[in-house]
Protein backbone atom coordinates (compact mmCIF):
# COMPACT_ATOMS: atom_id res chain seq x y z
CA UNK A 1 0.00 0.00 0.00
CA UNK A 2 1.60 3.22 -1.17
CA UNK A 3 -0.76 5.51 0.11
CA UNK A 4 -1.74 6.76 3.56
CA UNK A 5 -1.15 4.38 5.97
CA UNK A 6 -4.03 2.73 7.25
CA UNK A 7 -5.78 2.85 10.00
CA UNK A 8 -7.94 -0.14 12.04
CA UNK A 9 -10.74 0.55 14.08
CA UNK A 10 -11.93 -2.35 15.68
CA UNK A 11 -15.84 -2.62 16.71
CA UNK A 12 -17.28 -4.90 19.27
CA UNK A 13 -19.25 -7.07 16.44
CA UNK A 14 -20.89 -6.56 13.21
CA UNK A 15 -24.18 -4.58 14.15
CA UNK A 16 -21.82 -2.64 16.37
CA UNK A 17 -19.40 -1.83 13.50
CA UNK A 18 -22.18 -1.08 11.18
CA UNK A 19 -23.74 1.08 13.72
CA UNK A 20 -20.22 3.02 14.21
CA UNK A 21 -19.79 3.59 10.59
CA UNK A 22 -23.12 4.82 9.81
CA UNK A 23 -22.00 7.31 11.97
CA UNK A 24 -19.14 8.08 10.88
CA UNK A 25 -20.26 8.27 7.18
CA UNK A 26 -23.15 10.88 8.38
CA UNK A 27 -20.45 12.52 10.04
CA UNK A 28 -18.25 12.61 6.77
CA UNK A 29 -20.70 13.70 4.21
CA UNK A 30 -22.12 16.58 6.45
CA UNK A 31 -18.16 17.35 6.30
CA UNK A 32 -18.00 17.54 2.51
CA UNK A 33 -21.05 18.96 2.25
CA UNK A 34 -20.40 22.43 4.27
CA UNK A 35 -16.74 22.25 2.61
CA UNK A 36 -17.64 21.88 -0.97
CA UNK A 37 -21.61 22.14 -1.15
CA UNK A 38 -21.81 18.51 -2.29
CA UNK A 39 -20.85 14.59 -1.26
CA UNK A 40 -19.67 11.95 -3.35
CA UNK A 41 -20.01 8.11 -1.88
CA UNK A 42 -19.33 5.10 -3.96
CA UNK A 43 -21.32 2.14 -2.41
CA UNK A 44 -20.36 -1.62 -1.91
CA UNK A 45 -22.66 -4.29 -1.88
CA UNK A 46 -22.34 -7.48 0.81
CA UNK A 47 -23.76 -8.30 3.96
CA UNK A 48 -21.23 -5.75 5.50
CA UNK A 49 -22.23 -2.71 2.82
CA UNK A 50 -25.98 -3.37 3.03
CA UNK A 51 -25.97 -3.97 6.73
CA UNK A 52 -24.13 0.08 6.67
CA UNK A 53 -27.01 1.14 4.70
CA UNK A 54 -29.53 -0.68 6.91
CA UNK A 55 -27.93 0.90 10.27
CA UNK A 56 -28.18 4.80 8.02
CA UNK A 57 -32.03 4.09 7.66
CA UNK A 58 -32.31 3.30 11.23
CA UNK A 59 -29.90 5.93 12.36
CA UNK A 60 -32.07 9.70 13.92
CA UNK A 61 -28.95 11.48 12.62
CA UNK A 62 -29.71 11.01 9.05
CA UNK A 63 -31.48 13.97 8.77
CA UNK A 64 -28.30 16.02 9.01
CA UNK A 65 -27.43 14.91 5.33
CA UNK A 66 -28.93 16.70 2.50
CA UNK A 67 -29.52 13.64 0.76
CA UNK A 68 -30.43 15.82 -2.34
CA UNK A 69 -26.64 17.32 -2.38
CA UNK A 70 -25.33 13.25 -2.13
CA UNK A 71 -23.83 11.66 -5.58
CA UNK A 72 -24.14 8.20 -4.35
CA UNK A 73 -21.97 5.60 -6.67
CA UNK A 74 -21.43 1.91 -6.73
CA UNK A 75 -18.16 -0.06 -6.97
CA UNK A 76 -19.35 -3.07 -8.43
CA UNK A 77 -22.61 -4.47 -9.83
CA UNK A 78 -23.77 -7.84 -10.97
CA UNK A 79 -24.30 -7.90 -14.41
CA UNK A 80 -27.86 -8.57 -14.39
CA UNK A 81 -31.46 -6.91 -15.15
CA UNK A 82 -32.70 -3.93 -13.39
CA UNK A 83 -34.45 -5.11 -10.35
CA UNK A 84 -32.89 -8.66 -9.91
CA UNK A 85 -32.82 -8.93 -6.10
CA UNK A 86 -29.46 -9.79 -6.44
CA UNK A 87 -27.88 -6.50 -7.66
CA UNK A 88 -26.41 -4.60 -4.79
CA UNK A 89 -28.22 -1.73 -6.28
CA UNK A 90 -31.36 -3.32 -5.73
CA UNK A 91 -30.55 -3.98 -2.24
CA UNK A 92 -29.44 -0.50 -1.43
CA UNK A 93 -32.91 0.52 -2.80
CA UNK A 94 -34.17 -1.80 0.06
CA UNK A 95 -32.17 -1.01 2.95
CA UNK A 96 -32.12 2.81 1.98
CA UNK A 97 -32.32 4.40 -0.71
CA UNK A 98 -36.09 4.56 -1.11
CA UNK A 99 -36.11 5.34 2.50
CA UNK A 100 -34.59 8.96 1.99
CA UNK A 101 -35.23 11.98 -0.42
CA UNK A 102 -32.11 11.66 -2.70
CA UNK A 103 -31.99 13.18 -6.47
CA UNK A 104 -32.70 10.39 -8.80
CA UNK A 105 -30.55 12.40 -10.97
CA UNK A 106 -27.16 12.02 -8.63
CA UNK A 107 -28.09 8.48 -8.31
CA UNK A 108 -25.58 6.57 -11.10
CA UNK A 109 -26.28 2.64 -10.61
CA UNK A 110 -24.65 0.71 -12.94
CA UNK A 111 -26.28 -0.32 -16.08
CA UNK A 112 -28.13 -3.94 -15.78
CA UNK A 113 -28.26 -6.46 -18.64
CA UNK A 114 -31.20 -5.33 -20.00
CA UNK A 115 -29.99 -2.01 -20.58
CA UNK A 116 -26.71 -2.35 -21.95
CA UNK A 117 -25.55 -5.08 -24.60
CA UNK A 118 -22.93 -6.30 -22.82
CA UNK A 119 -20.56 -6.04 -19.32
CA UNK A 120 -18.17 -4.05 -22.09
CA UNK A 121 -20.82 -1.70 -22.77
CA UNK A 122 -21.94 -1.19 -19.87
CA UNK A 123 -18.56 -0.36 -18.36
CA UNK A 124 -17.74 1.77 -20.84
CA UNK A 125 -20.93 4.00 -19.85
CA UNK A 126 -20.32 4.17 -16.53
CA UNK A 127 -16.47 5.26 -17.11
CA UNK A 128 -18.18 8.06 -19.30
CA UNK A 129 -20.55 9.28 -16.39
CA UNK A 130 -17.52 8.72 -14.09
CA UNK A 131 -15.58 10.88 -16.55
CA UNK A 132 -18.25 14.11 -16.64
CA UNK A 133 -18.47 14.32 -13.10
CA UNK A 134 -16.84 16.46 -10.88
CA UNK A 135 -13.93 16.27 -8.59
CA UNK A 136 -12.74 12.87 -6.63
CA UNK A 137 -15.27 10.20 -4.37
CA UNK A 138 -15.47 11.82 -0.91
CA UNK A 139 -15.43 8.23 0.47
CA UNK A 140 -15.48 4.81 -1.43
CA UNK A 141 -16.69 1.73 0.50
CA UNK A 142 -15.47 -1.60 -0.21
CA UNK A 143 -16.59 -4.52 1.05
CA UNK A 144 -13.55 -7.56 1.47
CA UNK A 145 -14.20 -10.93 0.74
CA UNK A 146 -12.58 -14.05 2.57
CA UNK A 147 -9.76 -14.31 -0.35
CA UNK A 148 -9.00 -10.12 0.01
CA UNK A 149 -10.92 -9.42 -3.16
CA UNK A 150 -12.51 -5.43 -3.01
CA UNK A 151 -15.14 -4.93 -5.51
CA UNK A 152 -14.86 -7.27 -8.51
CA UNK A 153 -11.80 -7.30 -8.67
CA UNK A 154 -10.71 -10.85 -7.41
CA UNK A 155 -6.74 -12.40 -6.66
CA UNK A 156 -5.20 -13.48 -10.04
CA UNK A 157 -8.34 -12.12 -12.30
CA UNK A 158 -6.87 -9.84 -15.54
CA UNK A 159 -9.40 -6.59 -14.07
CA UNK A 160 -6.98 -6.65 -10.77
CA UNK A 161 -4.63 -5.60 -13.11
CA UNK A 162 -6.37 -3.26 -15.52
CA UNK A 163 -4.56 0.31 -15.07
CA UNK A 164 -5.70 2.10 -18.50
CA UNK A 165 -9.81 1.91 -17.58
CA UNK A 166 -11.56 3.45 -15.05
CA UNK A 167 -14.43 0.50 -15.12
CA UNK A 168 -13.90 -3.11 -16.53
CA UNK A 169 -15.92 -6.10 -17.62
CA UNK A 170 -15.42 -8.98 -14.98
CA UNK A 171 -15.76 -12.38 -16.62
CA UNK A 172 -15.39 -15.70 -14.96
CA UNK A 173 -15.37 -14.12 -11.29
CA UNK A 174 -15.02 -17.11 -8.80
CA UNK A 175 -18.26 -16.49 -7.05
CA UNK A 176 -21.59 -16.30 -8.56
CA UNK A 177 -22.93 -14.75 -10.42
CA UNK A 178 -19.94 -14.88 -12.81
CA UNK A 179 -19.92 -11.79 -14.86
CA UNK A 180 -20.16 -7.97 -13.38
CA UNK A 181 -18.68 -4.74 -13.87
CA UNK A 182 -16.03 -3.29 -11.65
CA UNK A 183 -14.45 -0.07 -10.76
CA UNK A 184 -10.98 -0.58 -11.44
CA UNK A 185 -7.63 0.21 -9.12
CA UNK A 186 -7.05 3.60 -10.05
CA UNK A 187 -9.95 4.71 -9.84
CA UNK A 188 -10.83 3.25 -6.31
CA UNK A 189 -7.26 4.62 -5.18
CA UNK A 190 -8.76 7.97 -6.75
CA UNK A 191 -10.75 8.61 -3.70
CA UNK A 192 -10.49 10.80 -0.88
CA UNK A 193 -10.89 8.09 1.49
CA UNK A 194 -11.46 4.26 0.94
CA UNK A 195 -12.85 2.17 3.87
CA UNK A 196 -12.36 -1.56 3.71
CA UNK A 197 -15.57 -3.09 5.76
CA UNK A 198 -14.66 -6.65 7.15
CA UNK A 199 -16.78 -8.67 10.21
CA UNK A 200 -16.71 -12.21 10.87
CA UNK A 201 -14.17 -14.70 11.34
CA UNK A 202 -14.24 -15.70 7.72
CA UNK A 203 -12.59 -12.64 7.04
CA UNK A 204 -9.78 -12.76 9.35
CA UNK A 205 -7.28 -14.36 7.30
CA UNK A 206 -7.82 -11.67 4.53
CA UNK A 207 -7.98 -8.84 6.81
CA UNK A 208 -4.43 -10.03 8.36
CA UNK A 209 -3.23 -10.70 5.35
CA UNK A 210 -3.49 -7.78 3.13
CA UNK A 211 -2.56 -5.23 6.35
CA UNK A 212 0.51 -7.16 6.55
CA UNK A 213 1.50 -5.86 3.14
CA UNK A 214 3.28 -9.41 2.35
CA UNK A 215 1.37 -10.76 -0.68
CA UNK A 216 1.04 -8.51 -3.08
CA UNK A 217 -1.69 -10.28 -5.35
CA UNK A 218 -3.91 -9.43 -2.24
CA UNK A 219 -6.72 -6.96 -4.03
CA UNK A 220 -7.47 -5.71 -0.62
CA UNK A 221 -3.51 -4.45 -0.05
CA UNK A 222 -3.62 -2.96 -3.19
CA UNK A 223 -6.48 -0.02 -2.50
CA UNK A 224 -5.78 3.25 -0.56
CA UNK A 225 -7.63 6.62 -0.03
CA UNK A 226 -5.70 9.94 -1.32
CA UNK A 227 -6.20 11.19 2.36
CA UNK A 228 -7.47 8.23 4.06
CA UNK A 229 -7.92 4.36 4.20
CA UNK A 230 -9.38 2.98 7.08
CA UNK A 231 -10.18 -0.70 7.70
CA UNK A 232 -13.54 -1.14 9.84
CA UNK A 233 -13.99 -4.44 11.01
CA UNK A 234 -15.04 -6.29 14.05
CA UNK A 235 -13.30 -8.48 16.61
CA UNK A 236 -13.57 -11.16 14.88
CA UNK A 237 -11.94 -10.06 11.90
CA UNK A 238 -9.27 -8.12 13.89
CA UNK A 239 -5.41 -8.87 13.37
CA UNK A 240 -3.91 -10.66 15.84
């Protein structure tokens, strides 16, 4: 990791964790909102993104966002049609999205299968809408999987090592289902601040590993905020 080092904060367990970080992201977009008028959040899917977005419905401090000055973005998507229940954009929609008055305009899911011809396409779309809008992600959530991978972009799969595309077609990704589009390195290490989510014992190993900085093919120890990087997890994903 060649940006700022990173900091852990460890949480008492997941609900506690996604209860802290709610916070903190309320906290952070009321921040960028007096400094600069608007917030920019890119969104990760998961039980540990949509369990953050479940804890922001339920949290009384949500009211001190203007929700209709938030850009909200997503990292990856499943390349499938609008509405399938398992697109994380269809679960932020049910955890909270519908539950607050955002702009539908400054809303920018990905595009779904039955939309754009193919994960190509639909990649190169989202680069373009990337590309027109303004200044860097405020904060960029990414969710890390049990073998380190952060968005699509999984250990040993050609898109970890795209550097000339903002967004990139995933085929063949280990875990179903098998193709989605994906923000690529550089432009996750674009952000202001990237926080890595990780709870549960299943995500120990990966946690340990890519803070130790030893394996390189780690996706996870290859992200980093401009400003920031923090790791949230819980005690059961803590390093040793």
């Amino acid at each position: 990791m060649t940006g700022p080092s990173a900091v852990v904060v460890v949480h008492q367990d997941k609900d506690a964790m996604a209860q802290a970080t709610a916070a903190r992201l309320i906290a952070a977009v009321a921040d960028a909102q007096i400094a600069r008028g608007t917030a920019s959040v890119v969104l990760t899917g998961g039980r540990n993104g949509i369990g953050l977005l479940a804890a922001l419905a339920a949290s009384p401090a949500r009211s001190t966002v203007n929700w209709a000055r938030l850009d909200l973005w997503w990292g990856d998507e499943r390349f499938l049609p609008d509405g399938d229940p398992d697109r994380n954009h269809t679960q932020a929609r049910a955890a909270l999205l519908d539950a607050v008055p955002l702009d539908p305009a400054r809303v920018h899911p990905m595009p779904p299968s039955d939309a754009a011809a193919s994960p190509e396409a639909a990649a190169e779309a989202y680069a373009a809408e990337l590309a027109a809008a303004a200044g860097p992600f405020d904060v960029l959530l990414l969710g890390v999987g049990p073998d380190t991978h952060v968005a699509s972009l999984f250990p040993g799969h050609p898109a970890l090592e795209e550097t000339d595309r903002a967004v990139v077609a995933v085929h063949d990704a280990p875990k179903p289902p098998p193709v989605r589009v994906s923000l690529t390195v550089p432009t996750i290490r674009s952000a202001r601040e990237v926080w890595l989510l990780a709870a549960g014992e299943d995500k120990a190993k990966a946690v340990a590993t890519a803070l130790s900085g030893a394996d390189t093919s780690a996706p996870a120890a290859r992200v980093h905020g401009t400003e920031r990087t923090l790791w949230l997890v819980d005690e059961a994903a803590a390093p040793a």
